[in-house]
N, C-alpha and C. Protein backbone atom coordinates (compact mmCIF):
# COMPACT_ATOMS: atom_id res chain seq x y z
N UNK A 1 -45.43 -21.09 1.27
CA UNK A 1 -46.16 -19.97 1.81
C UNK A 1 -46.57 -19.07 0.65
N UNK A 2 -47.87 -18.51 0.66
CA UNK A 2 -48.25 -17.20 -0.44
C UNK A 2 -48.69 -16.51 -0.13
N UNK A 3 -48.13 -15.83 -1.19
CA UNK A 3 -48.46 -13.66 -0.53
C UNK A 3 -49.64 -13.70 -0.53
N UNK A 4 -49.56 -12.31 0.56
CA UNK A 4 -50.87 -12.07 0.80
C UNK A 4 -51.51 -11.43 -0.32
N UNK A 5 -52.86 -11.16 -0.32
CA UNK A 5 -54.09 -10.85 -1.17
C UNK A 5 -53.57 -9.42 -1.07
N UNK A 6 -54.10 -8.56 -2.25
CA UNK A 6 -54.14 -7.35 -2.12
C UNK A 6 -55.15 -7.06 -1.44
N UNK A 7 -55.48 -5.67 -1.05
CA UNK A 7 -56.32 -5.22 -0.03
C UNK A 7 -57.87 -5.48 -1.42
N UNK A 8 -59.05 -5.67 -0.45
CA UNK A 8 -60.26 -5.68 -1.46
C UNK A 8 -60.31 -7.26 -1.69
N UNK A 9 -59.33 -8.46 -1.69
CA UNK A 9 -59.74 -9.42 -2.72
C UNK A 9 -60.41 -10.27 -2.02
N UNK A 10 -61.31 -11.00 -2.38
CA UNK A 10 -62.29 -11.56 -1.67
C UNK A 10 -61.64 -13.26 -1.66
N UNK A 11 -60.57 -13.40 -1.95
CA UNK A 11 -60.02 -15.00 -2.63
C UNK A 11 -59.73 -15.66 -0.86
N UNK A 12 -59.55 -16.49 -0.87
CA UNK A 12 -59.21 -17.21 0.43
C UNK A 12 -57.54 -17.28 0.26
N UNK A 13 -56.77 -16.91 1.68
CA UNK A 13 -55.77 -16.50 1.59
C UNK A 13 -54.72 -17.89 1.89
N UNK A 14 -53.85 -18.37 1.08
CA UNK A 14 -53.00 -19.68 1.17
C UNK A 14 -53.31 -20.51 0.09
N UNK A 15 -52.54 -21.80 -0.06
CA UNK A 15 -53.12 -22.71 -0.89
C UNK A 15 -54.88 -22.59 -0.75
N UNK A 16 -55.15 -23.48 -2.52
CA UNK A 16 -56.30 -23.97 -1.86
C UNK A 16 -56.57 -25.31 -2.02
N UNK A 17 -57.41 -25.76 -0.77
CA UNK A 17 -57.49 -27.30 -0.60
C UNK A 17 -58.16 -28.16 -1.61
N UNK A 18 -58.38 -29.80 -1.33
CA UNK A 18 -59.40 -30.09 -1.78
C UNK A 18 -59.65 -31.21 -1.11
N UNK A 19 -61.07 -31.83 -0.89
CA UNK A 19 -61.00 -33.01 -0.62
C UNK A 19 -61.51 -34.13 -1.06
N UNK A 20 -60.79 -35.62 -1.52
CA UNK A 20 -61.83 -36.32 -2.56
C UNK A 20 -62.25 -36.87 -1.32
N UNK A 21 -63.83 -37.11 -2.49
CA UNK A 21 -64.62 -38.81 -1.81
C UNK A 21 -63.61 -39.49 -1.56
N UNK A 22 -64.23 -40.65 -0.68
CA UNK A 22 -63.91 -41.95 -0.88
C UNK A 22 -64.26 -42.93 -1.96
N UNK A 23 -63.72 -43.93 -2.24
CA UNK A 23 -63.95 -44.70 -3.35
C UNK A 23 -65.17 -45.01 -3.10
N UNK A 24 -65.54 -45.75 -2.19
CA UNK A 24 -67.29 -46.35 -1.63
C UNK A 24 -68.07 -45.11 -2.16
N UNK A 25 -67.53 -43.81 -1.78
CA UNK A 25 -68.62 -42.40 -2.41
C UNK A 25 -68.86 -42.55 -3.63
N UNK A 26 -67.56 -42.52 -3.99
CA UNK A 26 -67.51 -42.14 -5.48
C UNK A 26 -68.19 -43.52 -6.34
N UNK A 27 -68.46 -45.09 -5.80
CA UNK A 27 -68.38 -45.78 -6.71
C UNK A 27 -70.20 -46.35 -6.23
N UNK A 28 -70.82 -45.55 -5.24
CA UNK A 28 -72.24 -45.44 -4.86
C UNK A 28 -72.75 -44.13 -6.04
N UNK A 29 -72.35 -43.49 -5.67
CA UNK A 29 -72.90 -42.06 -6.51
C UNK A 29 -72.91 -42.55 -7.92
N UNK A 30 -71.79 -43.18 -8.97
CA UNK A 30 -71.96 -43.60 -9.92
C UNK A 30 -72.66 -45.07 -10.23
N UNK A 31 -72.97 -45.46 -9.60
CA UNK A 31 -74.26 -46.80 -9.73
C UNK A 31 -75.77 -45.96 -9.83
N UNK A 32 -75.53 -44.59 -8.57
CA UNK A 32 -76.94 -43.83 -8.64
C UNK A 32 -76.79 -43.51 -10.02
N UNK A 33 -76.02 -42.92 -10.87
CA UNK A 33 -76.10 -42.51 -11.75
C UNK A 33 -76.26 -43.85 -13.53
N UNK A 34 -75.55 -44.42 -12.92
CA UNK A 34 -75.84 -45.71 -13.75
C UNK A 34 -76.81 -46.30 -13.85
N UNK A 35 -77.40 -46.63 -13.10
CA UNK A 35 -79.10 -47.09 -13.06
C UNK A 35 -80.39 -46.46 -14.34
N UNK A 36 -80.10 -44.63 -14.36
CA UNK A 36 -80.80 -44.54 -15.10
C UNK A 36 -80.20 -43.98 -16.29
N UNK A 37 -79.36 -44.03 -16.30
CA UNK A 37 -78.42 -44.37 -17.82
C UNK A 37 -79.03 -44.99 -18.62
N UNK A 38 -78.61 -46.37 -17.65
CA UNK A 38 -79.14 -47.56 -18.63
C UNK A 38 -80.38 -47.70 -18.89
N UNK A 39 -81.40 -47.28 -18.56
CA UNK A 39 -82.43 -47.20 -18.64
C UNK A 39 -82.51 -46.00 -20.20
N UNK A 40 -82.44 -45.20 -20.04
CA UNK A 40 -81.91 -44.49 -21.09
C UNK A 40 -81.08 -44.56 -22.51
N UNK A 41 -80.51 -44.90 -21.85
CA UNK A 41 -79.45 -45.68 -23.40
C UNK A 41 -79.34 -47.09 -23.86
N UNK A 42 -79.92 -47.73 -22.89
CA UNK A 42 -80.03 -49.47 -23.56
C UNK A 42 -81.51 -49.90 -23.38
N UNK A 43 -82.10 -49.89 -22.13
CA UNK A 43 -83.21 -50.16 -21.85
C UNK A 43 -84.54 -49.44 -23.05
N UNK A 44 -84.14 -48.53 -22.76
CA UNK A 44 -85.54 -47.89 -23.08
C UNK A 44 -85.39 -48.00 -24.81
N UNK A 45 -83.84 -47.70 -25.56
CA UNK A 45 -84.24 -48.12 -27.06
C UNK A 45 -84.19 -49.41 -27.53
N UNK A 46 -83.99 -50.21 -26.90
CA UNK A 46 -84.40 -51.94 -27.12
C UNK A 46 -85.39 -52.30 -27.09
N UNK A 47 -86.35 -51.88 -26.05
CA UNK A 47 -87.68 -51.69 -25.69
C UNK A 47 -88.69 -51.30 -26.82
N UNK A 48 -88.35 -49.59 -27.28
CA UNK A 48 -88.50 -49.22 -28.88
C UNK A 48 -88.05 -49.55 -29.82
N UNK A 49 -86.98 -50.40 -30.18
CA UNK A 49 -86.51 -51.04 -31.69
C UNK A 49 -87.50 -52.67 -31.26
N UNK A 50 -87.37 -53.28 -30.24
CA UNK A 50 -87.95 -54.81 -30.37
C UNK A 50 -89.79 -54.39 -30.71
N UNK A 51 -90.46 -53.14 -30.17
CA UNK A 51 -91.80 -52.80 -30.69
C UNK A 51 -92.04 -52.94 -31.72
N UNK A 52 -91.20 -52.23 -32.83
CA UNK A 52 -91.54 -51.23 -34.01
C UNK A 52 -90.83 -52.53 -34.94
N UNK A 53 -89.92 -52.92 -34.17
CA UNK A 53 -89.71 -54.85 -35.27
C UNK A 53 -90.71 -55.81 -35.01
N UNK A 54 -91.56 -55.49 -34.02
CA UNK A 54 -92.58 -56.42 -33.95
C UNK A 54 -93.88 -56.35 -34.41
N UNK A 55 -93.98 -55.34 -35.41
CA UNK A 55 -95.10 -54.45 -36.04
C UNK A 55 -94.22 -54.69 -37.44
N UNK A 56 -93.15 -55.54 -37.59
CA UNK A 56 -92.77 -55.52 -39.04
C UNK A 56 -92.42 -54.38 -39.73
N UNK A 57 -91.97 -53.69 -39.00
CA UNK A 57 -91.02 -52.68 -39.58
C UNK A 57 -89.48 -53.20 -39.56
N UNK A 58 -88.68 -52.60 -40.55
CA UNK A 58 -87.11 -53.09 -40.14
C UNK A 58 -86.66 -51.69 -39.65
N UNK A 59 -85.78 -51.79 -39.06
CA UNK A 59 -84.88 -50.25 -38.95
C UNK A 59 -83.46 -51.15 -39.03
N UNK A 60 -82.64 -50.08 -39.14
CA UNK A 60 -81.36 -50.28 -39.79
C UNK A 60 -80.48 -50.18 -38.54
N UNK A 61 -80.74 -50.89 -37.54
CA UNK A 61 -79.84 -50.83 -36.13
C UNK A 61 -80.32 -52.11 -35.49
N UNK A 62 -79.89 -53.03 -34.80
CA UNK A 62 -80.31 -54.15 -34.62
C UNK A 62 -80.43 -53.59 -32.96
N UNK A 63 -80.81 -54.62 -31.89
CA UNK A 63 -81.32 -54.29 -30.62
C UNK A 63 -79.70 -54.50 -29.75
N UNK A 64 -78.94 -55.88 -30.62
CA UNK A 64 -78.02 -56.17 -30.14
C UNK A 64 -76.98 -54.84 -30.24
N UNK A 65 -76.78 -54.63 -31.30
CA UNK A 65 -75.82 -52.99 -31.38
C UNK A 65 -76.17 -51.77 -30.39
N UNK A 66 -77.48 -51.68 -29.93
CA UNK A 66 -77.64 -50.70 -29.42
C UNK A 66 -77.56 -51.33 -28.41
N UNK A 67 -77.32 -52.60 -27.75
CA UNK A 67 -76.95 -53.17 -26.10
C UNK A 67 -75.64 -53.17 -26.03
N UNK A 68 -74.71 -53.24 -27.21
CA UNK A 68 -73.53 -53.24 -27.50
C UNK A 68 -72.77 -52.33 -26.59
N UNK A 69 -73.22 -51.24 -27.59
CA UNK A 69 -72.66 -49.97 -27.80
C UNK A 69 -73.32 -49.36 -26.48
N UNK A 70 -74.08 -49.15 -25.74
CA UNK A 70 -74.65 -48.27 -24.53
C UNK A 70 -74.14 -49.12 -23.47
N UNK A 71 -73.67 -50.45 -23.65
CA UNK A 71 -72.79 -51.22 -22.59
C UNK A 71 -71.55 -50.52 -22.43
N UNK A 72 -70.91 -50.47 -23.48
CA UNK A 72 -69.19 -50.15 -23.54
C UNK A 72 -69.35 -48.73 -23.02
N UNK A 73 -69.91 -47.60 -23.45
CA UNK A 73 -70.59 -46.60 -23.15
C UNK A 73 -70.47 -46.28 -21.78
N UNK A 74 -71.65 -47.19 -20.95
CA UNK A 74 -71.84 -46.60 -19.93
C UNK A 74 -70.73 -47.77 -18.45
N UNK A 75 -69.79 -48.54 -18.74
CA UNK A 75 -68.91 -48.75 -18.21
C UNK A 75 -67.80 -48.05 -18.53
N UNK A 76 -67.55 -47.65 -19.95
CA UNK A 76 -66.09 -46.50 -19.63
C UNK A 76 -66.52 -45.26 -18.73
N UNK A 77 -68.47 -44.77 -19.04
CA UNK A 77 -68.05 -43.61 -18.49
C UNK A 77 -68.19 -43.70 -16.96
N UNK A 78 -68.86 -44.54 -16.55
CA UNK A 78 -69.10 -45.16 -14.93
C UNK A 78 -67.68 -45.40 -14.41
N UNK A 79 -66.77 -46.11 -15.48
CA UNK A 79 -64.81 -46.23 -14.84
C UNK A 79 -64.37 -44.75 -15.08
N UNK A 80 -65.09 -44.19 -15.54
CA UNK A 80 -64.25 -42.42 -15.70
C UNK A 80 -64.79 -41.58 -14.15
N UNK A 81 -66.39 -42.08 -14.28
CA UNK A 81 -66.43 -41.62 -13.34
C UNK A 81 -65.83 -41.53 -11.45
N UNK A 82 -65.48 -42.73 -11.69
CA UNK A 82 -64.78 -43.62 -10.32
C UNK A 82 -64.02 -42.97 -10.08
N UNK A 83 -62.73 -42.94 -11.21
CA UNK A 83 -61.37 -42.74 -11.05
C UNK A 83 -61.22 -41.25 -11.22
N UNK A 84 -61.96 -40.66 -11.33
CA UNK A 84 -61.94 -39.01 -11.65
C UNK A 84 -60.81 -38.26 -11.04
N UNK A 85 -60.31 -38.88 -10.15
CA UNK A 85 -59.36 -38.02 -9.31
C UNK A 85 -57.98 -38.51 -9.24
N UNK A 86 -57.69 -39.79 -10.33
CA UNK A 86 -56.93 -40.61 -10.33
C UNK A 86 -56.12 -39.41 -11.56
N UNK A 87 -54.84 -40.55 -12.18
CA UNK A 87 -54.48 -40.20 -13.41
C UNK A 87 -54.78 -40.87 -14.28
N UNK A 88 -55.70 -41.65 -14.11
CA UNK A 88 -56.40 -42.79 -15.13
C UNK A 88 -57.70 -41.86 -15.70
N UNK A 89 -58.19 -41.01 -15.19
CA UNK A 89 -59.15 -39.68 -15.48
C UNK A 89 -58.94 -39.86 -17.11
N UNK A 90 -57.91 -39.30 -17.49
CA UNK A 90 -57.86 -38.75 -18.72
C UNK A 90 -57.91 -39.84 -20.13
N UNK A 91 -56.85 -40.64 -19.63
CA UNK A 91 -56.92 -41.78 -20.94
C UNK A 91 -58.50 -42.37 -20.81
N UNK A 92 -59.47 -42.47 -19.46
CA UNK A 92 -60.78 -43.35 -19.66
C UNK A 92 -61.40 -41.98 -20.52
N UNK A 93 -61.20 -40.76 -20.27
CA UNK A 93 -62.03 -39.75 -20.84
C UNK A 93 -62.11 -40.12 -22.66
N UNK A 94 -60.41 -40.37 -22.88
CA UNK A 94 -60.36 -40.19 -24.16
C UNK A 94 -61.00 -41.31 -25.24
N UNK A 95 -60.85 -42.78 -24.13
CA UNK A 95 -61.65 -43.45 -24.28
C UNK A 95 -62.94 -43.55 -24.73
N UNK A 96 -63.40 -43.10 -23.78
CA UNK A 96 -65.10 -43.03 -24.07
C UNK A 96 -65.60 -41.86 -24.83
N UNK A 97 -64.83 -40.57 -25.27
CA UNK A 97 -65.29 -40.39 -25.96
C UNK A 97 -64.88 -40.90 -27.58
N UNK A 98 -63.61 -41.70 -27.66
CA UNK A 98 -63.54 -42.58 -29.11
C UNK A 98 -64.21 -43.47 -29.34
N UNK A 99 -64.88 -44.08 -28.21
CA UNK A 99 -66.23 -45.18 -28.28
C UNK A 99 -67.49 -44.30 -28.45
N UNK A 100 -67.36 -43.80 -28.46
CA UNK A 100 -68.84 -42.74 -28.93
C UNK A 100 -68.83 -42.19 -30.07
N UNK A 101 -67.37 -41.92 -30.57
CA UNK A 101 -67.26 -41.24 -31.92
C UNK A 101 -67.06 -42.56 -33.11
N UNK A 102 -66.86 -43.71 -32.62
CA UNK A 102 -67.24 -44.73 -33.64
C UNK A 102 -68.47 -45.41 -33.18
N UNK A 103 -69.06 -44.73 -32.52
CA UNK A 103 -70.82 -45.61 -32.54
C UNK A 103 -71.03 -44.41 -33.63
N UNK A 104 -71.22 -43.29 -33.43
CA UNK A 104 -71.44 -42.31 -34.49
C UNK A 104 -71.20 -42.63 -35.49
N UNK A 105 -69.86 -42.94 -36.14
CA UNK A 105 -69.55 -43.32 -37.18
C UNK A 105 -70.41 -44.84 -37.87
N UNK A 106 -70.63 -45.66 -37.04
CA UNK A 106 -71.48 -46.78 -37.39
C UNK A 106 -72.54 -46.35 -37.68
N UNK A 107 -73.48 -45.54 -36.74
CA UNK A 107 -74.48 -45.08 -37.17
C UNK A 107 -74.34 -44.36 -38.35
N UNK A 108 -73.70 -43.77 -38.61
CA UNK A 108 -73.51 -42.44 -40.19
C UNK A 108 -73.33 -43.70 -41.42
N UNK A 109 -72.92 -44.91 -41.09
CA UNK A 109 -72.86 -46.08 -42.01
C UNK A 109 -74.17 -46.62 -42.49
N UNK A 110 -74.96 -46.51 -41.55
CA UNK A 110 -76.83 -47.45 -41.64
C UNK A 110 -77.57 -46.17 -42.45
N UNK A 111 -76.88 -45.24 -42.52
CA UNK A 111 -77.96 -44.22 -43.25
C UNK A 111 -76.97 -43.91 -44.65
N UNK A 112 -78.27 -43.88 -45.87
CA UNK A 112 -79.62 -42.88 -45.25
C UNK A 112 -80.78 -44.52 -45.00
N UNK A 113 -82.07 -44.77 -43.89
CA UNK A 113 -82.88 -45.51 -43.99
C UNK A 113 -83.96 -45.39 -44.83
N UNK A 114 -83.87 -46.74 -44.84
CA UNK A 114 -85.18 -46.87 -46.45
C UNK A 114 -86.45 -47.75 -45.47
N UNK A 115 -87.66 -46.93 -45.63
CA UNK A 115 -89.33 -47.51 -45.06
C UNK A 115 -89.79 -47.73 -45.94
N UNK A 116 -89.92 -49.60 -45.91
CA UNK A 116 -90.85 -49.99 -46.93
C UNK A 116 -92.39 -50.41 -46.01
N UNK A 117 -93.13 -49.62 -46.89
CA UNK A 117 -94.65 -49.90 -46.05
C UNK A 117 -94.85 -51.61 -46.21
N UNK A 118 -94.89 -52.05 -45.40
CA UNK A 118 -95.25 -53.54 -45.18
C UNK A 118 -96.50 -53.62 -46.31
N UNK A 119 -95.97 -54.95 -47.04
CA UNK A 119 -97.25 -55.39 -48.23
C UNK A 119 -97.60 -54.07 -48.95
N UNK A 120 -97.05 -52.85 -49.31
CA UNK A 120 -97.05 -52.10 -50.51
C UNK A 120 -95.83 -51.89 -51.41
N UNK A 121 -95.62 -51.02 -52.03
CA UNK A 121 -94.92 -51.31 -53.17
C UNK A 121 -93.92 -49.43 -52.94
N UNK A 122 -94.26 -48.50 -51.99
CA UNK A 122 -94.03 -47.24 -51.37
C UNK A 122 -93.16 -47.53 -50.29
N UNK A 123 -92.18 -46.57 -51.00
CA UNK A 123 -90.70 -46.29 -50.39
C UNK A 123 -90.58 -45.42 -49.39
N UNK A 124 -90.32 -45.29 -48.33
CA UNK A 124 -89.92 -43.54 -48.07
C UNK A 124 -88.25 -43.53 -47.45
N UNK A 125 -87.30 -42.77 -48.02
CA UNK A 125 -85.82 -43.16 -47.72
C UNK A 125 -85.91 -41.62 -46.71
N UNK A 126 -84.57 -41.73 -45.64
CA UNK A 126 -84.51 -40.41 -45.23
C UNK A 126 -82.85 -40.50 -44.58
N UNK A 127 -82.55 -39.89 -45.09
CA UNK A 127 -80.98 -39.52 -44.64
C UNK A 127 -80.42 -39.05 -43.28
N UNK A 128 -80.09 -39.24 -42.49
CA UNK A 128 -79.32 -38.66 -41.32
C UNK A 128 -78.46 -38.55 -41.04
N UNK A 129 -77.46 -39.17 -41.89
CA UNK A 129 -76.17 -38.86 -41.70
C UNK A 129 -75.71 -37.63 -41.38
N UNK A 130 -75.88 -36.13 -42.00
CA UNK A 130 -75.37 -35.17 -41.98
C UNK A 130 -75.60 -34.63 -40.39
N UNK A 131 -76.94 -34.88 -39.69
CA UNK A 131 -76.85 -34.44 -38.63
C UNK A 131 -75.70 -35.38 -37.79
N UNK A 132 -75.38 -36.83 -37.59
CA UNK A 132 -74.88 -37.05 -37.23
C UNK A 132 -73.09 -36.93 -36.89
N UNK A 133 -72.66 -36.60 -38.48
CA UNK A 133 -71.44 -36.09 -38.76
C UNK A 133 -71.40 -34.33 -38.01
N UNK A 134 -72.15 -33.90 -37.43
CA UNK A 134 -72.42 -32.83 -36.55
C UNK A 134 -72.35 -32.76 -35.47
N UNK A 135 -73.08 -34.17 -35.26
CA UNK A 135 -73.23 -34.50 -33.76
C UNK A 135 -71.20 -35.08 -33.30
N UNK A 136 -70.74 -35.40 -34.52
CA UNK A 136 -69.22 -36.17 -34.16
C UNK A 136 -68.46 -34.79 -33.16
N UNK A 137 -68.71 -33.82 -33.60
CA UNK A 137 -67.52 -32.69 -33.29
C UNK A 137 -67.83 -33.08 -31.45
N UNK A 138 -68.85 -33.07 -30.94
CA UNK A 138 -68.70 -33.55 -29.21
C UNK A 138 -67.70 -34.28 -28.93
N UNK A 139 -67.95 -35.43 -29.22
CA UNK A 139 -66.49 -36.72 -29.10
C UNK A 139 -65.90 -35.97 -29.31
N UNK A 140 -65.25 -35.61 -30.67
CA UNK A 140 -63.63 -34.85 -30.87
C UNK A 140 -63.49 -33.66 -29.95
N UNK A 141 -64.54 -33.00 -29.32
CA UNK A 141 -63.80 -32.42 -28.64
C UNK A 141 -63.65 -32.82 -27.09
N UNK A 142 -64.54 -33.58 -26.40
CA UNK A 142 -63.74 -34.45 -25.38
C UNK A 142 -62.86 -35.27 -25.82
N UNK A 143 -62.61 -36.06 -26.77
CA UNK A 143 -61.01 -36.10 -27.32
C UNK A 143 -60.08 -35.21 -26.85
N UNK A 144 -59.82 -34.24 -27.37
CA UNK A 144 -59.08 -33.21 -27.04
C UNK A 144 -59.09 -32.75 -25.32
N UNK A 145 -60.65 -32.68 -24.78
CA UNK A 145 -60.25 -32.24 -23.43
C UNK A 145 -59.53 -33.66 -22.42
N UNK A 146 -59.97 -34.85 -22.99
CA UNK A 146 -58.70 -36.13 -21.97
C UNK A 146 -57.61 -35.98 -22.49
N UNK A 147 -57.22 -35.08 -23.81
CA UNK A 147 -55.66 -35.56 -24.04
C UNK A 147 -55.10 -34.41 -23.01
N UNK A 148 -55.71 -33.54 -23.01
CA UNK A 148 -55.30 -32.03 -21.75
C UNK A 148 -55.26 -32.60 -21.10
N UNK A 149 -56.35 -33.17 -20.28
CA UNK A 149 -56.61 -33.27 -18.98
C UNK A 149 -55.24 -34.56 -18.32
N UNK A 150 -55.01 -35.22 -19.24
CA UNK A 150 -54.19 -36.53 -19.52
C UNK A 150 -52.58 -35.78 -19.30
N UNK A 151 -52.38 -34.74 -19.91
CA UNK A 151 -51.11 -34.10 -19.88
C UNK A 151 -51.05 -33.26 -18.66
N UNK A 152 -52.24 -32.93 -18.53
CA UNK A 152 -51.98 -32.18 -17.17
C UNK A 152 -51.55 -32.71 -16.11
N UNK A 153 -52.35 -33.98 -16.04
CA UNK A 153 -52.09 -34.69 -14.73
C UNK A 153 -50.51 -35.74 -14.77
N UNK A 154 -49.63 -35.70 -16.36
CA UNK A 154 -48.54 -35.73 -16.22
C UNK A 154 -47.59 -35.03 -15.69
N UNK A 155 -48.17 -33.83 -16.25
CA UNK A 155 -47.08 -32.20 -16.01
C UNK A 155 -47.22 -31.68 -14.28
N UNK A 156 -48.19 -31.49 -14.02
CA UNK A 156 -48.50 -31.21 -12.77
C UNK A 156 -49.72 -32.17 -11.59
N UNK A 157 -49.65 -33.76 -11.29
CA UNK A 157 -50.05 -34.34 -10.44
C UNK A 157 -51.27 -33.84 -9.48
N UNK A 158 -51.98 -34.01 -9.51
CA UNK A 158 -53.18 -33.54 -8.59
C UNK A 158 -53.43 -32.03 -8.68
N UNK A 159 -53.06 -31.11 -9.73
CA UNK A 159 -53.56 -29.81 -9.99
C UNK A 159 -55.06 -29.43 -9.49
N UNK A 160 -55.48 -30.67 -10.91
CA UNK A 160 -57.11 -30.31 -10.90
C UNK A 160 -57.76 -30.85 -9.85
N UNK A 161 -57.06 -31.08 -8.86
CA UNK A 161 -58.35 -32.03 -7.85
C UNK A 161 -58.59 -30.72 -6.82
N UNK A 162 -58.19 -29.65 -6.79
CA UNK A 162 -58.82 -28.20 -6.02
C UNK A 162 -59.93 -27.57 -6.88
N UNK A 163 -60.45 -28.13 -7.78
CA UNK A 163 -61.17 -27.68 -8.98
C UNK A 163 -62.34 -28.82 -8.96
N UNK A 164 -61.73 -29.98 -8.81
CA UNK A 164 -63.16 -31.23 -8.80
C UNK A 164 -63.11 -30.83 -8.08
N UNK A 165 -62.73 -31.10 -6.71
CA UNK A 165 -63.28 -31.49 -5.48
C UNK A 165 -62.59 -30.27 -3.80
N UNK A 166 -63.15 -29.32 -4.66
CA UNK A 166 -62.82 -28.34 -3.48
C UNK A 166 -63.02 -28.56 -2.15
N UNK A 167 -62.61 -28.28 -1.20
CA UNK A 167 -62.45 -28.51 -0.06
C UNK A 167 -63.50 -27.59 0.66
């Protein structure tokens, strides 16, 4: 039982609830969402690296790495998304974001890229690494929020599910 509200508070008075989807919800909603993912992260730059290699350019990422990597990608985060309410939440979180922070890292490996103009003798190199080593701090810090979220749901069992999935 919990005390009552002071006079004025606008909070709803007792526990508060929550209610999950069902799995069928939860594992429809993330296919809606998967669909154009992939379209996004595998489709559409395979599409643009097999062009721009077919015009005899090289780039420094092959088509297969980027089907690779947006595969592993978008099944941890599609299994994160499923289980969201599980205690499996946290370790897939931490997961996928350490699979993202070593695609980063691979990528920060292929640079800096060097454009050689097809049949001339003109270079043009360009570095990206530094933005990318920028872009790392995201991962590390969903790192950090599945190792919370991971301990939480040791320490206290279904806390956060009045927070996902309010009632």
């Amino acid at each position: 039982m919990s005390a009552p509200n002071p006079p004025g508070d606008a909070r709803p008075k007792g526990p508060i609830g929550y209610q999950v989807p069902s799995l069928l919800h939860r594992i429809v909603v993330a296919a809606i969402v998967l669909i154009p993912s992939f379209l996004l992260m595998v489709a559409l730059p395979v599409a643009v690296l097999t062009f721009v290699q077919s015009r005899g350019i090289a780039l420094p990422v092959s088509t297969g790495a980027v089907t690779f990597w947006g595969t592993v990608l978008l099944a941890l985060g599609t299994a994160r998304s499923i289980l969201k309410p599980t205690a499996a939440y946290g370790p897939l979180s931490v997961a996928t974001a350490f699979v993202s922070l070593l695609y980063l890292v691979y990528l920060v490996s292929l640079s800096p890229y060097r454009f050689v103009i097809p049949g001339g003798t003109a270079t043009f190199s360009a570095g990206y690494s530094s933005i990318l080593e920028v872009m790392m701090i995201v991962p590390a810090l969903w790192i950090a929020a599945g190792v919370l979220a991971t301990v939480e749901d040791v320490r206290a069992p279904k806390e956060r599910l009045p927070f996902d999935y309010p009632a």
